[in-house]
C-alpha atoms as a PDB file:
ATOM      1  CA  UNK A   1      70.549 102.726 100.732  1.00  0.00           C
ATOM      2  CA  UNK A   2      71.061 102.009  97.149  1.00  0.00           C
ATOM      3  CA  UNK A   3      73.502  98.760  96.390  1.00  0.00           C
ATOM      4  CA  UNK A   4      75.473 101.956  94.270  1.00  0.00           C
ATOM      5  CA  UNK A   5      75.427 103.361  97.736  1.00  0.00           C
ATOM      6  CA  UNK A   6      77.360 100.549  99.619  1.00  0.00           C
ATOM      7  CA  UNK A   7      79.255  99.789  97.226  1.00  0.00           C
ATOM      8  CA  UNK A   8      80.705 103.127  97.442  1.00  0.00           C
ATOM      9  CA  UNK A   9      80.461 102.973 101.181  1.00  0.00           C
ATOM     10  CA  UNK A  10      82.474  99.451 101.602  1.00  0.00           C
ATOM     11  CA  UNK A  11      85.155 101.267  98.871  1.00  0.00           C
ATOM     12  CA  UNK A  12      85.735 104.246 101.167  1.00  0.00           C
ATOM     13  CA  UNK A  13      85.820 101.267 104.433  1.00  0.00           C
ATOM     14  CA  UNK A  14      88.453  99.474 102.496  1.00  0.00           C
ATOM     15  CA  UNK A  15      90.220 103.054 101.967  1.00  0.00           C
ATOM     16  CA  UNK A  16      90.392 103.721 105.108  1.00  0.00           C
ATOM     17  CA  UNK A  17      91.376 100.249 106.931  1.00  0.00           C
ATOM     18  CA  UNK A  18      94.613 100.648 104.473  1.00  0.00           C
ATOM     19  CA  UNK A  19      95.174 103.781 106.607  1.00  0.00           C
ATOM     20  CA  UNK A  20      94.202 102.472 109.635  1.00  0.00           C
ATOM     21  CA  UNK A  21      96.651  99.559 109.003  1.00  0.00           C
ATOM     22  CA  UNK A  22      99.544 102.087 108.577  1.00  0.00           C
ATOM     23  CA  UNK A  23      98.842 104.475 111.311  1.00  0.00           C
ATOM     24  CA  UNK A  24      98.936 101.415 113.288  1.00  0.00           C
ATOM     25  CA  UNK A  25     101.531  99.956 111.828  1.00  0.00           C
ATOM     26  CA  UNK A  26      99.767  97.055 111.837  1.00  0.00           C
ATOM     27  CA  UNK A  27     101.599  94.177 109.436  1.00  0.00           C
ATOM     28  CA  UNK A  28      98.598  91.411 109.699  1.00  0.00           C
ATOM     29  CA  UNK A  29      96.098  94.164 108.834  1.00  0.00           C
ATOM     30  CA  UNK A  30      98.105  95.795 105.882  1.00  0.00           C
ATOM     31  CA  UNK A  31      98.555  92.526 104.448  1.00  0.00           C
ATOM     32  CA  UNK A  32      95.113  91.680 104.771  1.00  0.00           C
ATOM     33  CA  UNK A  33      93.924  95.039 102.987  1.00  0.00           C
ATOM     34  CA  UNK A  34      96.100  93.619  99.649  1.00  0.00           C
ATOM     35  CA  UNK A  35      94.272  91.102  97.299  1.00  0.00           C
ATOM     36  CA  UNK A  36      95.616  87.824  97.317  1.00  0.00           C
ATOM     37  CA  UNK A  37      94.837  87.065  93.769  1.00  0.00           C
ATOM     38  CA  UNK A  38      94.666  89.450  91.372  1.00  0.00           C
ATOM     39  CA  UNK A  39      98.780  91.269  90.135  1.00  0.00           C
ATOM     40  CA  UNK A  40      99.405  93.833  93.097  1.00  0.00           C
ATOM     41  CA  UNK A  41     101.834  97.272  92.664  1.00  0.00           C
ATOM     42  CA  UNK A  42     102.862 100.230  94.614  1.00  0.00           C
ATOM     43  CA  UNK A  43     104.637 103.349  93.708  1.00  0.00           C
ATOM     44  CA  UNK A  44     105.926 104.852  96.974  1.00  0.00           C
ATOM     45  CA  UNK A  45     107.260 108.366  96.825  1.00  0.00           C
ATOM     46  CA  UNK A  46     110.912 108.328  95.515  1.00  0.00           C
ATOM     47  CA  UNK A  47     110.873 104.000  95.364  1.00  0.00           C
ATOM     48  CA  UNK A  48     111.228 101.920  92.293  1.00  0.00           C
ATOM     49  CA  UNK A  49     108.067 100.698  91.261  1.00  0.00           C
ATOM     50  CA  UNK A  50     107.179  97.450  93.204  1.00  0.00           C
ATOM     51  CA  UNK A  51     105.535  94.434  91.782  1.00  0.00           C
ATOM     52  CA  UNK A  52     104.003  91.470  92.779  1.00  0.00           C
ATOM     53  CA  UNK A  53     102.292  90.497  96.214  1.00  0.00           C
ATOM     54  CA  UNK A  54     105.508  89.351  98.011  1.00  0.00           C
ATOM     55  CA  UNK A  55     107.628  92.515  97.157  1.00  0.00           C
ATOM     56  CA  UNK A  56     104.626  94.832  97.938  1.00  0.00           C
ATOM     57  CA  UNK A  57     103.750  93.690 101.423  1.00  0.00           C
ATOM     58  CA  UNK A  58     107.645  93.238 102.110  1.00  0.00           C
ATOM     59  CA  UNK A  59     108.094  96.895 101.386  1.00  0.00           C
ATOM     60  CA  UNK A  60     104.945  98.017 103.860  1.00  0.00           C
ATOM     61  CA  UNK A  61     106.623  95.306 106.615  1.00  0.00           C
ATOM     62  CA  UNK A  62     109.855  97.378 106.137  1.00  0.00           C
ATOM     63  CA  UNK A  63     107.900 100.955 106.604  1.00  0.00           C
ATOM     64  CA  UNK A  64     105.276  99.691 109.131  1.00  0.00           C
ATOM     65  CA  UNK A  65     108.515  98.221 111.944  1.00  0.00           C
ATOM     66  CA  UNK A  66     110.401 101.065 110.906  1.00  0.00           C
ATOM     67  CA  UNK A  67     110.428 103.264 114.138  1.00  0.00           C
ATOM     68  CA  UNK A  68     110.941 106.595 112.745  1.00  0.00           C
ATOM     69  CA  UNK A  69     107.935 105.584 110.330  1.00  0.00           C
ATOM     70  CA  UNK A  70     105.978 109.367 109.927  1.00  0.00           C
ATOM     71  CA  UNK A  71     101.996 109.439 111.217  1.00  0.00           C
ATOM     72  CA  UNK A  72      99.849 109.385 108.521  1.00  0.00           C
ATOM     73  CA  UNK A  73      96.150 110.800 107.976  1.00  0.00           C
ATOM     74  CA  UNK A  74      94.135 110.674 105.133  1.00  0.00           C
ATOM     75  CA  UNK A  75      91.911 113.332 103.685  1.00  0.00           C
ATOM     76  CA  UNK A  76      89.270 114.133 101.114  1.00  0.00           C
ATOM     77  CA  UNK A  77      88.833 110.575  99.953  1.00  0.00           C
ATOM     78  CA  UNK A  78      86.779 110.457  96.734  1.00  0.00           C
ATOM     79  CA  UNK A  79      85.323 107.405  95.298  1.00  0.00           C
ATOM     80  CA  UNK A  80      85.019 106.186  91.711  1.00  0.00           C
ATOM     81  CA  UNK A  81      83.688 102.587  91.190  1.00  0.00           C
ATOM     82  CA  UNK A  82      83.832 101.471  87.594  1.00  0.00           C
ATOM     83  CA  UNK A  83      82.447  97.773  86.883  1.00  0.00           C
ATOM     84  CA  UNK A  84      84.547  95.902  89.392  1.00  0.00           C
ATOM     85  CA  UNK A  85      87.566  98.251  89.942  1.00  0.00           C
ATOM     86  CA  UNK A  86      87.488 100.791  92.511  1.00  0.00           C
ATOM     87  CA  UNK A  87      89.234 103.993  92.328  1.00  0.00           C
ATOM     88  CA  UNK A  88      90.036 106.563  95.683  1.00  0.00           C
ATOM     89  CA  UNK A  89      92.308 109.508  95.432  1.00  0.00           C
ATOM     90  CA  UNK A  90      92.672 111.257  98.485  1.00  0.00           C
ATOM     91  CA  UNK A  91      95.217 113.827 100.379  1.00  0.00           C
ATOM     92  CA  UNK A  92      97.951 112.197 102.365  1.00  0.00           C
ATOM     93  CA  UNK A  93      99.654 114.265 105.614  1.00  0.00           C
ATOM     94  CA  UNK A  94     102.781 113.439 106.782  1.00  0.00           C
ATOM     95  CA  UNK A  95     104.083 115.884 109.347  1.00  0.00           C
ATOM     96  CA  UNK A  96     104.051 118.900 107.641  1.00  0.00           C
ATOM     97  CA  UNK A  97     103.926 117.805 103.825  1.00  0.00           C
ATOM     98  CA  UNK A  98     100.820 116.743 102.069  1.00  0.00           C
ATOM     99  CA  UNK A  99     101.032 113.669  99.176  1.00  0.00           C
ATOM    100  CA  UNK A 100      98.039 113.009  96.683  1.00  0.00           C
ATOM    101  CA  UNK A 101      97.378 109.473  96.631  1.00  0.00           C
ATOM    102  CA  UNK A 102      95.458 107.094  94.175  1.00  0.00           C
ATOM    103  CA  UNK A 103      94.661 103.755  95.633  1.00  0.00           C
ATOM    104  CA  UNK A 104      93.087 101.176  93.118  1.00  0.00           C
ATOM    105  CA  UNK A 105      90.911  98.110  94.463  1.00  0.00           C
ATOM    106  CA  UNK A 106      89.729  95.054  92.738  1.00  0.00           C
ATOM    107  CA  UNK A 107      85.598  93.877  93.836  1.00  0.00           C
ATOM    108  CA  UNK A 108      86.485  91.034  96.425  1.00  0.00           C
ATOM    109  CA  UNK A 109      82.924  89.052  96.968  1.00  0.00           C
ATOM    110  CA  UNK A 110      81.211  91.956  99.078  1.00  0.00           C
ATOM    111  CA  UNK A 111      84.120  94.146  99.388  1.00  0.00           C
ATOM    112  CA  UNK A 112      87.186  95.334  98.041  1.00  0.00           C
ATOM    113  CA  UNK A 113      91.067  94.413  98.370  1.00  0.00           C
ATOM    114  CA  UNK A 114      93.814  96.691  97.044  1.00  0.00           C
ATOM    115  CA  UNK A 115      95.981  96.162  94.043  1.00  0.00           C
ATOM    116  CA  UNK A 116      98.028  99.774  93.592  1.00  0.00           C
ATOM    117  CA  UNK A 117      98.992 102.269  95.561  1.00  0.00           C
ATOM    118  CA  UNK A 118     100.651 105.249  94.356  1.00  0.00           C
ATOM    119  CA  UNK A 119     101.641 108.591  96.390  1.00  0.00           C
ATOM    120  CA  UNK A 120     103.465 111.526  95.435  1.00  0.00           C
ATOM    121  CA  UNK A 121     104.409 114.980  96.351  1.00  0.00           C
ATOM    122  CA  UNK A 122     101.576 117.690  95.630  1.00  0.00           C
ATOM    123  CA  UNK A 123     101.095 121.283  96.626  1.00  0.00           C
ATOM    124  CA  UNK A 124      99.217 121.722 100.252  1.00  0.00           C
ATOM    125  CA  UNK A 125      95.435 121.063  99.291  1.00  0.00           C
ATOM    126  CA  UNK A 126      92.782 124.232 100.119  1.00  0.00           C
ATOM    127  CA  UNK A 127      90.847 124.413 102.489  1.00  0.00           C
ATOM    128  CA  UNK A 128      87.660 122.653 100.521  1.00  0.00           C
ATOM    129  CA  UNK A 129      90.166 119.927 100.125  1.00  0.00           C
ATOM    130  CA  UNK A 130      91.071 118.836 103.186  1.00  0.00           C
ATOM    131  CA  UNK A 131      87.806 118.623 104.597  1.00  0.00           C
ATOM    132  CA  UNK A 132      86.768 116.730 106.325  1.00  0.00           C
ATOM    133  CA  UNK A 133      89.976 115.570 107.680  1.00  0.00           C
ATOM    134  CA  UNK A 134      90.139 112.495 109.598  1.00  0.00           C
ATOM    135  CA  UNK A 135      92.970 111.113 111.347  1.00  0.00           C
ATOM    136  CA  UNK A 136      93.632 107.555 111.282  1.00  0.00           C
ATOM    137  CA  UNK A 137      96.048 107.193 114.535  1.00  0.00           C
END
């Protein structure tokens, strides 16, 4: 495996332990997933855009304990790593509804920590699209 190769590899782990951390709703973990100190911003569908570490992982705490909080699964990942940013848009589902996603990570000593997050509404992906589909609950 070429160091190209995990790179890549520890980008799409990082990816999906975000996910993970929501289909858990798992606070300690989604916090973790967030870098600690490089700027940090999220643009949830319909929100304000967020800024700054505190607001950010106040917003996911509100989300993550809220009961009626949707499951989530992510689909399609595709990784871009340029220099020491890291780039994955993927395919949200949520219920019925798909969102397109871009979720942009900072190089972190061996791995990667998140500093945006943006989702919005998008048609229903093909069939090429969603695959492979993997559900993170």
């Amino acid at each position: 495996m070429t160091d190209s190769d995990r790179d890549r590899a520890a980008l799409l782990f990082a990816n999906e332990t975000f996910y993970r951390a929501f289909a858990s709703k798992d606070v300690t973990l989604m916090s973790a997933v967030w870098a600690d100190e490089e700027p940090v911003t999220c643009l949830h569908p319909g929100w304000p855009p967020l800024e700054g570490r505190e607001t950010v992982l106040q917003s996911w705490h509100a989300i993550l304990t809220n009961p009626s909080s949707p499951d989530m699964a992510c689909m399609g990942a595709r990784p871009g790593i340029h220099g020491d940013i890291g780039l994955v848009i993927c395919y949200e589902q949520v219920g019925e509804d798909y969102l397109i996603a871009t979720n942009i990570f900072a190089r972190a000593g061996n791995g990667w920590r998140l500093i945006h997050h943006q989702s919005g509404p998008t048609p229903d992906p093909d069939e090429n699209q969603k695959a492979p589909q993997r559900r993170m609950n």
